[in-house]
N, C-alpha and C. Protein backbone atom coordinates (compact mmCIF):
# COMPACT_ATOMS: atom_id res chain seq x y z
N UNK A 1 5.06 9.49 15.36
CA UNK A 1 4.55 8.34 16.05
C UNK A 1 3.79 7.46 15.07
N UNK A 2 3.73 6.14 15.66
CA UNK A 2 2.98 5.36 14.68
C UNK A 2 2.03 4.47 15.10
N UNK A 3 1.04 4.22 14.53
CA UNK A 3 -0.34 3.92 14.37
C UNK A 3 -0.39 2.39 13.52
N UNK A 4 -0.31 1.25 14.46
CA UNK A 4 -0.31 0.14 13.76
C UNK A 4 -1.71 0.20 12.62
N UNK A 5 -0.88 -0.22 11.43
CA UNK A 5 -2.50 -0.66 10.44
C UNK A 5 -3.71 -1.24 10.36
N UNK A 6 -3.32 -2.27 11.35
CA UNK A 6 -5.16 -3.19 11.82
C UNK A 6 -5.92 -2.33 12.36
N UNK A 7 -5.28 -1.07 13.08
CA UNK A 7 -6.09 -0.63 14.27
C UNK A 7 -6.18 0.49 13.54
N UNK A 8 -5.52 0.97 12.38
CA UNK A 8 -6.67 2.06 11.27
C UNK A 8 -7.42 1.54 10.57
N UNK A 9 -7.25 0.32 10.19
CA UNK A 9 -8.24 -0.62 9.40
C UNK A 9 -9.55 -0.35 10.07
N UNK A 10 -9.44 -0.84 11.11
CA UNK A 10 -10.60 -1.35 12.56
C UNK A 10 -11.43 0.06 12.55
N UNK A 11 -10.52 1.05 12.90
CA UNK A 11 -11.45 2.30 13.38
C UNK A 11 -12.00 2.51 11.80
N UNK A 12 -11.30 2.70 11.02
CA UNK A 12 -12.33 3.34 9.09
C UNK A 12 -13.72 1.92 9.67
N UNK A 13 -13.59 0.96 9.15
CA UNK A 13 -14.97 -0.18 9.29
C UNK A 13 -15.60 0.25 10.26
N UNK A 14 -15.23 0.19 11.48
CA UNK A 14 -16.63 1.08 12.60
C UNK A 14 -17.08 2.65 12.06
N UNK A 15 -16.30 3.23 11.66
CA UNK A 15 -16.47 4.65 11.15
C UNK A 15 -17.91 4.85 10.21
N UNK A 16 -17.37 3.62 8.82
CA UNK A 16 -18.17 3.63 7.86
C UNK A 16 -19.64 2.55 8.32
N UNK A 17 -19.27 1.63 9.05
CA UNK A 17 -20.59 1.02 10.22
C UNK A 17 -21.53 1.54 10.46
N UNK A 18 -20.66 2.85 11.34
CA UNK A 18 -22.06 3.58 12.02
C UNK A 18 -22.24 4.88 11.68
N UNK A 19 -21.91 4.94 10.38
CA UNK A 19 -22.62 6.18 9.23
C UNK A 19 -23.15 5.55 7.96
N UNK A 20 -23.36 4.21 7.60
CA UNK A 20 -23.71 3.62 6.81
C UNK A 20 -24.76 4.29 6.27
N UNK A 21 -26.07 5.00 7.23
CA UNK A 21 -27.26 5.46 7.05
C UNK A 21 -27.02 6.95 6.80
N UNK A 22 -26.28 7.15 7.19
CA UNK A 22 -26.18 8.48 7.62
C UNK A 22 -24.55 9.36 6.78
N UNK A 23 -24.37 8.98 5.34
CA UNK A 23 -22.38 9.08 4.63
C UNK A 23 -22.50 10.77 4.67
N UNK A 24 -22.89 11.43 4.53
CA UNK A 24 -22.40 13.04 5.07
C UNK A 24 -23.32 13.89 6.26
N UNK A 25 -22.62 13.11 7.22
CA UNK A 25 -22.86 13.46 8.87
C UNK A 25 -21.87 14.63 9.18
N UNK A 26 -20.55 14.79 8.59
CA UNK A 26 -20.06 15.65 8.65
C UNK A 26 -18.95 15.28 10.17
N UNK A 27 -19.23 14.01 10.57
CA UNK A 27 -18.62 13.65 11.73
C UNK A 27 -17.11 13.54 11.00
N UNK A 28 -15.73 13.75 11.92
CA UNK A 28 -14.59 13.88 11.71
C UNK A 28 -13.87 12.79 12.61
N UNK A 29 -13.33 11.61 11.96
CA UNK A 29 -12.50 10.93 13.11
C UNK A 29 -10.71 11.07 13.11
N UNK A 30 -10.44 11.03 13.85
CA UNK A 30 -8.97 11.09 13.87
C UNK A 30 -8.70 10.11 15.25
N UNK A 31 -7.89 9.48 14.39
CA UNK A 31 -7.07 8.13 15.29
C UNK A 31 -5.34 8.54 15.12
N UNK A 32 -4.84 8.80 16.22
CA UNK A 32 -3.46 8.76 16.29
C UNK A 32 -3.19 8.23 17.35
N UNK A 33 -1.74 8.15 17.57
CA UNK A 33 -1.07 7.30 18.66
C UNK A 33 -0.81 8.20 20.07
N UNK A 34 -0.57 7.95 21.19
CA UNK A 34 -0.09 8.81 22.41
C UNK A 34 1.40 9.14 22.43
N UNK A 35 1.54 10.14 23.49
CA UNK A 35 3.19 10.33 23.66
C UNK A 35 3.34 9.36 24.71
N UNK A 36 2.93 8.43 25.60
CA UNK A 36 2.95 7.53 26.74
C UNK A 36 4.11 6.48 26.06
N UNK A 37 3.85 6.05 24.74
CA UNK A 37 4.64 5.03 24.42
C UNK A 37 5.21 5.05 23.09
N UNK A 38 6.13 6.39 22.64
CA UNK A 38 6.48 6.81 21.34
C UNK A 38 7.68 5.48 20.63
N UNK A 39 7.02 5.65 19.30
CA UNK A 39 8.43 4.76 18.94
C UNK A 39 9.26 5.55 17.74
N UNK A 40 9.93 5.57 18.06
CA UNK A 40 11.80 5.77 17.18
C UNK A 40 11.60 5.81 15.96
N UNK A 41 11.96 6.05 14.72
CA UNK A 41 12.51 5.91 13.74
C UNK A 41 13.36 4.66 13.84
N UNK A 42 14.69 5.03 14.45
CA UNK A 42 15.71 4.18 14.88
C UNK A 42 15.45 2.75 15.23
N UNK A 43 14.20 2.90 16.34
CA UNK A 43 14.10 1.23 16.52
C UNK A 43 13.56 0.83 14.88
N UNK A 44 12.44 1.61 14.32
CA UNK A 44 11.47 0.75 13.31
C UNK A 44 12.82 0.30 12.70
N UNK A 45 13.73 1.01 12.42
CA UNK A 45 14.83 0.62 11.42
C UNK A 45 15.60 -0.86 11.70
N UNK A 46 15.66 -0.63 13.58
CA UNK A 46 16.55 -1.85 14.09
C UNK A 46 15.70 -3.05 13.65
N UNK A 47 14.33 -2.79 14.00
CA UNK A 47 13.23 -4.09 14.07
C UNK A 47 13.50 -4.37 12.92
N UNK A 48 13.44 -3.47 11.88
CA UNK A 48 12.82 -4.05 10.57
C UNK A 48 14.01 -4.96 10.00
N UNK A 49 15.56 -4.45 10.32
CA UNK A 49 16.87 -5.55 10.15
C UNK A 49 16.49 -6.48 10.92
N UNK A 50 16.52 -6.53 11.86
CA UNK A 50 16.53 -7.63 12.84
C UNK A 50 15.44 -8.95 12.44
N UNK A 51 14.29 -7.62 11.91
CA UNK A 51 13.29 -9.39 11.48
C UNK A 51 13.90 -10.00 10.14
N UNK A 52 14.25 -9.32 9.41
CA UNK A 52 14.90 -9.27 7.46
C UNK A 52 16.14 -10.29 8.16
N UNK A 53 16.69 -10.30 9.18
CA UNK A 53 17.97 -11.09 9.37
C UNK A 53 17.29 -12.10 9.71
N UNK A 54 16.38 -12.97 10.23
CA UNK A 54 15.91 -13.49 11.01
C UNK A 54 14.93 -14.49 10.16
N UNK A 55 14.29 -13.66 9.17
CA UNK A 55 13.38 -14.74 7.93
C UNK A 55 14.18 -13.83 7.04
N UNK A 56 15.35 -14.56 6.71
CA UNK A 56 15.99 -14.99 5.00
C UNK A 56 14.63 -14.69 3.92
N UNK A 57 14.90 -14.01 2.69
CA UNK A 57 14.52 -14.85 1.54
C UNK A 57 15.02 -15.54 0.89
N UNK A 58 14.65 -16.64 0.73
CA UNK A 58 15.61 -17.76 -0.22
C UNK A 58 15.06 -18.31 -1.38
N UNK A 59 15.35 -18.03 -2.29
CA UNK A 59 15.00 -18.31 -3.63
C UNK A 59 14.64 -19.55 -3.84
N UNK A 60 14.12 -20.11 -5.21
CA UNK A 60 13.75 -21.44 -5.39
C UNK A 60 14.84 -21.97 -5.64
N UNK A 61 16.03 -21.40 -6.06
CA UNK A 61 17.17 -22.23 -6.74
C UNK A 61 18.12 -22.43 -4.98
N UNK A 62 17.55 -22.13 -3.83
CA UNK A 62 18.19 -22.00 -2.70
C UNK A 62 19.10 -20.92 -2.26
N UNK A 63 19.30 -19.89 -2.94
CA UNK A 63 19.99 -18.53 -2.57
C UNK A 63 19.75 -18.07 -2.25
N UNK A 64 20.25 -17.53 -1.03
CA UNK A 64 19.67 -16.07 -0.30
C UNK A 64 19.78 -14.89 -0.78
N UNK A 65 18.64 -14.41 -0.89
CA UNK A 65 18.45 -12.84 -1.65
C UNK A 65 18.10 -12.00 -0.36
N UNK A 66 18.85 -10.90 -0.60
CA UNK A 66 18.82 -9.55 0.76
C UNK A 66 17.72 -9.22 0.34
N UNK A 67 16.92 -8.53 1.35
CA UNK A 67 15.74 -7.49 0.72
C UNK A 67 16.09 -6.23 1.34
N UNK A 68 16.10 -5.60 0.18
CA UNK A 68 16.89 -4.16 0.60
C UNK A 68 14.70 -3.31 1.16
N UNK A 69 15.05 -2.31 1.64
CA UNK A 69 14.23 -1.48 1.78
C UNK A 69 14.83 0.17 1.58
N UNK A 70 13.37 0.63 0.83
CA UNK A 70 13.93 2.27 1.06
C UNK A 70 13.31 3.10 2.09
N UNK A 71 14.29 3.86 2.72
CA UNK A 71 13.10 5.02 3.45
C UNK A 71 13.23 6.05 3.23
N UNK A 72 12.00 6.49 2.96
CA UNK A 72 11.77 7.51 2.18
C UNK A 72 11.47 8.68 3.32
N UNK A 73 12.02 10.01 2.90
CA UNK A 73 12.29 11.04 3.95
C UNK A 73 11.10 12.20 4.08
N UNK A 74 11.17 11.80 3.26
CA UNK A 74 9.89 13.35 2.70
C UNK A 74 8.59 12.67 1.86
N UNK A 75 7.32 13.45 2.06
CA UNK A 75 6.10 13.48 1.54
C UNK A 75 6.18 13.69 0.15
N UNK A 76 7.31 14.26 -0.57
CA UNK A 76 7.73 14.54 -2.01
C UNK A 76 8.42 13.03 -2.54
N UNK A 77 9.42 12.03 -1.74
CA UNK A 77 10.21 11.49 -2.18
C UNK A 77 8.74 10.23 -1.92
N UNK A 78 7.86 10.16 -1.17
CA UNK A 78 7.10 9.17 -1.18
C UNK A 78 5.89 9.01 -2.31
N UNK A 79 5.77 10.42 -2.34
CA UNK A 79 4.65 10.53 -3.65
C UNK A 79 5.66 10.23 -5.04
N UNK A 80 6.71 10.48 -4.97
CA UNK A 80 7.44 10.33 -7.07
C UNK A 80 7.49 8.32 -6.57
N UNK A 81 7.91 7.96 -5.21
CA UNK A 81 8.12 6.24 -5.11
C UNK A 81 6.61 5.79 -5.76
N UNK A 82 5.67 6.11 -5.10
CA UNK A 82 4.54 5.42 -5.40
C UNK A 82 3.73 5.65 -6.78
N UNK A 83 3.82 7.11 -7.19
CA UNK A 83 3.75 7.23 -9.14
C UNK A 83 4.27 6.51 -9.90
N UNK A 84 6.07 6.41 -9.61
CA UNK A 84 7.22 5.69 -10.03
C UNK A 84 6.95 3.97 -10.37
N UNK A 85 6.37 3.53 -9.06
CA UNK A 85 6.69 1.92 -8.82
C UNK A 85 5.12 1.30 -8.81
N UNK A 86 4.15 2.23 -8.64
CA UNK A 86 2.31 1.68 -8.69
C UNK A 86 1.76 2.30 -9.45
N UNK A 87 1.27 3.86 -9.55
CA UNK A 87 0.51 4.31 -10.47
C UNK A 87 0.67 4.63 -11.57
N UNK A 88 2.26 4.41 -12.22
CA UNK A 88 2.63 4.63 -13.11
C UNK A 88 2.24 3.21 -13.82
N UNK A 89 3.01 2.11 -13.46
CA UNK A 89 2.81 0.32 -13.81
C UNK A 89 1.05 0.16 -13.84
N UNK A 90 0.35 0.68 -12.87
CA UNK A 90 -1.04 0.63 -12.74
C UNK A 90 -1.64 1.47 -14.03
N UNK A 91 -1.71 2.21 -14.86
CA UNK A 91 -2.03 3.37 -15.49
C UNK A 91 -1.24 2.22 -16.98
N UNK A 92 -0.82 1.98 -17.38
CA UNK A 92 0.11 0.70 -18.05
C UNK A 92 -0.78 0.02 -18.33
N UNK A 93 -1.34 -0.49 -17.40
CA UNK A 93 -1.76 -1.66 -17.23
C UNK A 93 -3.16 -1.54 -17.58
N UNK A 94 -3.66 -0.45 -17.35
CA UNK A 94 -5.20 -0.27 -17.75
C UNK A 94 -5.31 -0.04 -19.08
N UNK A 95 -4.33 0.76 -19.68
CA UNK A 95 -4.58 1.22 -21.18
C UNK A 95 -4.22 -0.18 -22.01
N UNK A 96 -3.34 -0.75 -21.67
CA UNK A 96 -3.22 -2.25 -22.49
C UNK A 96 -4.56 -3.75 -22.19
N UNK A 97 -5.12 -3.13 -20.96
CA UNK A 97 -6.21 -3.73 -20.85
C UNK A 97 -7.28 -3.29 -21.29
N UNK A 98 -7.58 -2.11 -21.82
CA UNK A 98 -8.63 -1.44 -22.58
C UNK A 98 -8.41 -1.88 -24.17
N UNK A 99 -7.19 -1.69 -24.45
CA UNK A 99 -6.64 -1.46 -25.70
C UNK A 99 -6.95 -3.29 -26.20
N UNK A 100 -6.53 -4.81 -25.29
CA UNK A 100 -6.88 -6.14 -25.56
C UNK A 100 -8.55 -5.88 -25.75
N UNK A 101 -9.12 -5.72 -24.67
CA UNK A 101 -10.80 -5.92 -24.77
C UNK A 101 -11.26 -4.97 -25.88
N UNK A 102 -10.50 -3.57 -26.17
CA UNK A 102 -11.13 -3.20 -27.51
C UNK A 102 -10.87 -3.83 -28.73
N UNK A 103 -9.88 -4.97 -29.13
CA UNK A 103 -9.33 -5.33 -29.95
C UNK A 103 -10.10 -7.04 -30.02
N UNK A 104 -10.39 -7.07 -28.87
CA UNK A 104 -11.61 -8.37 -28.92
C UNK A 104 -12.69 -8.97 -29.25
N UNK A 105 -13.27 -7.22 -29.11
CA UNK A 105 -14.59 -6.72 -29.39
C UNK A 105 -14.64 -6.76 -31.04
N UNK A 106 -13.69 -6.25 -30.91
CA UNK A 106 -13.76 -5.25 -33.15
C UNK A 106 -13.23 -7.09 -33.84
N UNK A 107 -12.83 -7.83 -33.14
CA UNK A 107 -12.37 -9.18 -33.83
C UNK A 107 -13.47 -10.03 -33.99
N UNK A 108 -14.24 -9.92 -32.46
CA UNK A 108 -15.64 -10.44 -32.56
C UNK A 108 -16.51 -10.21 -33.53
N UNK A 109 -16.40 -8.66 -33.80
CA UNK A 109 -17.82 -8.03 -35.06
C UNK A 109 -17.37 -8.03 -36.04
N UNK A 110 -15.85 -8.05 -36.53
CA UNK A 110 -15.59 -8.48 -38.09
C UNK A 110 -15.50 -10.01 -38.22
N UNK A 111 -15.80 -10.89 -37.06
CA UNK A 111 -16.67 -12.71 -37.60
C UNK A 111 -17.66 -12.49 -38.05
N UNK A 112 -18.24 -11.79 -37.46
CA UNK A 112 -20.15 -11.82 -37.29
C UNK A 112 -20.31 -11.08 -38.91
């Protein structure tokens, strides 16, 4: 089942609100969805074509580009996507940003 994101957003901010004073209360929240109104796999899949058919991306040169999506099956195939495509590029990105500002620094003190 699924748990729209505003409304995990919403509950963490009241969470952290009203423990602001109080960060190891030891209180436990859990927000999930009901069985009253389950949704599908199947539909998220239909919705998610149906809107992708519906707002085109169209390039600057005017071409329509598909946007493919992956779905990912398993807790294994989602953790190598997100190493793979963020923390890997993220982790990149810090050492070449350490590596400019250290190289800024040492340029600065051999002027001086």
């Amino acid at each position: 089942m699924l748990v729209p994101v505003d409304m995990v957003v919403n509950a963490m901010i009241v969470a952290m609100a009203a423990h602001v004073n109080h960060p190891n209360s030891g209180i436990i929240y859990h927000g999930t969805s009901s069985a009253s109104n389950p949704v599908k796999l199947h539909q998220i899949v239909d919705w998610s074509v149906e809107y992708f058919a519906k707002h085109l991306y169209i390039s600057k040169d005017r071409s329509i580009k598909a946007r493919d999506f992956k779905l990912l099956t398993s807790e294994t195939s989602f953790q190598k996507y997100i190493a793979i495509h963020y923390q890997l590029p993220l982790k990149v990105y810090l050492i070449l940003n350490r590596f400019f500002k250290l190289k800024s620094l040492l340029s600065r003190k051999l002027e001086n």
